[in-house]
Protein backbone atom coordinates (compact mmCIF):
# COMPACT_ATOMS: atom_id res chain seq x y z
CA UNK A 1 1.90 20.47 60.99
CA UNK A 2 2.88 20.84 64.66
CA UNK A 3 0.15 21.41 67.22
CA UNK A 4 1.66 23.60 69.58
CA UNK A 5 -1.44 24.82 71.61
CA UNK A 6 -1.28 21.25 72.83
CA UNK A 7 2.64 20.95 73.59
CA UNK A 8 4.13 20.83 76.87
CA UNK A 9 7.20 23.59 77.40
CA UNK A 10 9.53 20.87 77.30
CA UNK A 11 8.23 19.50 73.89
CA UNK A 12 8.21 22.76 72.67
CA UNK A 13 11.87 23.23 73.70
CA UNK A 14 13.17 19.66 72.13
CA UNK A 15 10.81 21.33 68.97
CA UNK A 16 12.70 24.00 68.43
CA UNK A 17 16.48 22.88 69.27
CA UNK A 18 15.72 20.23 66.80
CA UNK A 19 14.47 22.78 64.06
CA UNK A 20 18.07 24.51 64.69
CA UNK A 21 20.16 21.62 64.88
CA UNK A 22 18.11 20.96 60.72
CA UNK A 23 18.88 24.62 60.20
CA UNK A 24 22.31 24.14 60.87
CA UNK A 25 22.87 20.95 58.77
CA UNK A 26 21.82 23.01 55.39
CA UNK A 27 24.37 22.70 52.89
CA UNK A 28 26.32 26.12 52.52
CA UNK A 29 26.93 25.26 48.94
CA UNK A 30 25.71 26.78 45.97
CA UNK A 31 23.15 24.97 44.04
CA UNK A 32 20.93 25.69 40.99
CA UNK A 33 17.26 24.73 39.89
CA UNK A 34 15.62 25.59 37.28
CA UNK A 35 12.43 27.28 37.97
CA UNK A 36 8.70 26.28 36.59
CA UNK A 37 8.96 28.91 34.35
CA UNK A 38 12.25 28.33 33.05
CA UNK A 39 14.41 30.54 34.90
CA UNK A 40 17.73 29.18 36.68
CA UNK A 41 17.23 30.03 40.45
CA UNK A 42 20.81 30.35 42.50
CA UNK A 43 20.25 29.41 45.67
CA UNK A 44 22.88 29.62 48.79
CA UNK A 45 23.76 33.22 48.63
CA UNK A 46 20.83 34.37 50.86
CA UNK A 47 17.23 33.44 52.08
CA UNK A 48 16.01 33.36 48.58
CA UNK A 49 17.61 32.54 46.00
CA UNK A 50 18.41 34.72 43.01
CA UNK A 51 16.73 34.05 39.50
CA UNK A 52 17.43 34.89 35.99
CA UNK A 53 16.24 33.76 32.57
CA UNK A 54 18.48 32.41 30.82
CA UNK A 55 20.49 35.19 28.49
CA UNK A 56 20.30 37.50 32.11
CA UNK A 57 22.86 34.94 33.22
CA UNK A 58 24.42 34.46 30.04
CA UNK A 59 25.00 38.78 30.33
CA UNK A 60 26.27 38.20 34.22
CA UNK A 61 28.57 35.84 33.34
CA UNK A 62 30.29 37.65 30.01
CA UNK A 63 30.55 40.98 32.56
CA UNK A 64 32.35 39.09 35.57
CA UNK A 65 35.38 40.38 35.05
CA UNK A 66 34.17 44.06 35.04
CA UNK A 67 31.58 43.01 38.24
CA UNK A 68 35.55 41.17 39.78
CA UNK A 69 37.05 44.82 38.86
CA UNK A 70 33.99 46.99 40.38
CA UNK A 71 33.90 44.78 43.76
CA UNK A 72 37.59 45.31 44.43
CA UNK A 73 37.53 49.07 43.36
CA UNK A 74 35.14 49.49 45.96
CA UNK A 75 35.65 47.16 48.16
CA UNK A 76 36.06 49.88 51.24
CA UNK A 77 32.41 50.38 51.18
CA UNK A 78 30.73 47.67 51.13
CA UNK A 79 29.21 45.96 54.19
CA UNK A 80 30.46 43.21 55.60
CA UNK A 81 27.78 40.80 56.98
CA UNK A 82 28.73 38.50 59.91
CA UNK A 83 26.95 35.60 61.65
């Protein structure tokens, strides 16, 4: 744990470019885990990741071609989010 009552400005400066330049270095991937309680957790979509049991993704994945159908339907309104 960092002690920052005790930094100087300068340390806390190199402190937190070097906590962004980690940030940045996060794979943008996808990648799965499956959780302690035997869910499969998506993570890389978001800050947290997105978890489902196992049939809940097994129902996702038989509907993607009506979720593929629904997200270009209504594509106009949706938000876009940008960096």
């Amino acid at each position: 744990m960092l002690d920052i009552k005790n930094m100087s400005k300068e340390q806390l400066q190199e402190t937190i470019a070097k906590l962004q330049a980690e940030k940045k270095e996060r794979p943008k991937e996808l990648f799965c885990k499956v959780s302690a309680k035997g869910a499969m957790s998506l993570y890389g979509l978001g800050r947290f990741p997105v978890t489902l049991y196992y049939q809940q993704w097994q129902k996702v994945l038989a509907s993607v071609n009506n979720i593929t159908q629904f997200l270009e339907e209504n594509k106009a309104q949706f938000s876009v989010k940008t960096k």
